[in-house]
Protein backbone atom coordinates (compact mmCIF):
# COMPACT_ATOMS: atom_id res chain seq x y z
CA UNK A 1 23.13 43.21 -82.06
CA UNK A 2 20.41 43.52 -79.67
CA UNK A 3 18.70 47.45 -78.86
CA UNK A 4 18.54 47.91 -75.48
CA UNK A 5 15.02 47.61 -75.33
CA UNK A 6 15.05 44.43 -76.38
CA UNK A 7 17.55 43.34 -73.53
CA UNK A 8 15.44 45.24 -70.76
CA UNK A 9 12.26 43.57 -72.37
CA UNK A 10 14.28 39.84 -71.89
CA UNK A 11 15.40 40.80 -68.86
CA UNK A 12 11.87 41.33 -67.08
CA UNK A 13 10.68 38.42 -68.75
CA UNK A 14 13.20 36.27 -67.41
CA UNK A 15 12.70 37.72 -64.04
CA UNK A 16 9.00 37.12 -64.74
CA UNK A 17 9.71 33.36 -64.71
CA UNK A 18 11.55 32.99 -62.11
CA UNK A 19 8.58 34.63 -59.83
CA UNK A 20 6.28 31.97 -61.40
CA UNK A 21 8.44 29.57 -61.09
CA UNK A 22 9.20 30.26 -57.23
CA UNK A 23 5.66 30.69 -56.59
CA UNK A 24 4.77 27.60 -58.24
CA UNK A 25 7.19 25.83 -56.06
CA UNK A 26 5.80 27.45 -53.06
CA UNK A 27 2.33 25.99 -53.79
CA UNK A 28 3.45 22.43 -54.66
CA UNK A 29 5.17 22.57 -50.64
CA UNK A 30 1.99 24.03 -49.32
CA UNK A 31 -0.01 21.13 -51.29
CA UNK A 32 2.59 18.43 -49.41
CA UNK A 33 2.36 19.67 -45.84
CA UNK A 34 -1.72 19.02 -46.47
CA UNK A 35 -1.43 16.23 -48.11
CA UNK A 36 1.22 14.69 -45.04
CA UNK A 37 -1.26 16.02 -42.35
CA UNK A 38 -4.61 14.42 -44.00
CA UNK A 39 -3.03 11.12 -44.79
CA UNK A 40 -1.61 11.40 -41.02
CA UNK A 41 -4.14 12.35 -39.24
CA UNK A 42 -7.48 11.32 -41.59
CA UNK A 43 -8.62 7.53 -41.60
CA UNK A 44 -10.28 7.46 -45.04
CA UNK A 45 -9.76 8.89 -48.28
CA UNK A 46 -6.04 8.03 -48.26
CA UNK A 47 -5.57 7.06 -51.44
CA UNK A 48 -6.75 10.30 -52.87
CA UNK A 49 -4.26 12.60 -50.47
CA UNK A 50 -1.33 9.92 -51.09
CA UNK A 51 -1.83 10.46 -55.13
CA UNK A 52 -2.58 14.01 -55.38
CA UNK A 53 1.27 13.93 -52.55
CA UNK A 54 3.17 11.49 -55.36
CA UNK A 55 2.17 13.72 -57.92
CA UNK A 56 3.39 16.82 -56.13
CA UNK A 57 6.71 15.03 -55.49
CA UNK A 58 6.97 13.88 -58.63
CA UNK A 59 6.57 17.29 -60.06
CA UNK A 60 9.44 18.72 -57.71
CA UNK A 61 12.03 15.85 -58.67
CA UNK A 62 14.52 16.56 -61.60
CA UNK A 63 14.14 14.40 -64.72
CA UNK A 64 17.12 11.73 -64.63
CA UNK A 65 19.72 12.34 -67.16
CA UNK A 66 21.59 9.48 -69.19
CA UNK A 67 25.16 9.55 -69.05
CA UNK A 68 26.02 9.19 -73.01
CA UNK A 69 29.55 7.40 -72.95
């Protein structure tokens, strides 16, 4: 059976990983708006804004899931 320590010390951790996590995911849509206004409104280095952008998006997306039959 768990103390009750132990299930406050889980439960802030938990909570601690959902802050990174949300913070995290706050970054990666700060790093798309730039990356959407320099490869709209720059003429060169495109390339390096559009793969530092697919690698943002990539991040974001779920991982695909088989369906086992």
């Amino acid at each position: 059976m768990n103390s009750p320590s132990t299930s406050l010390l889980s439960n802030d951790e938990g909570k601690h990983k959902k802050v990174i996590y949300y913070f995290q995911v706050i970054v990666i849509y700060a790093i798309v708006i730039t990356c959407l206004l320099n490869v709209s409104l720059s003429n060169d280095k495109d390339c390096t804004w559009t793969t530092l952008l697919s690698a943002c998006i990539g991040y974001l997306l779920p991982p695909p899931k088989l369906k086992k039959k």
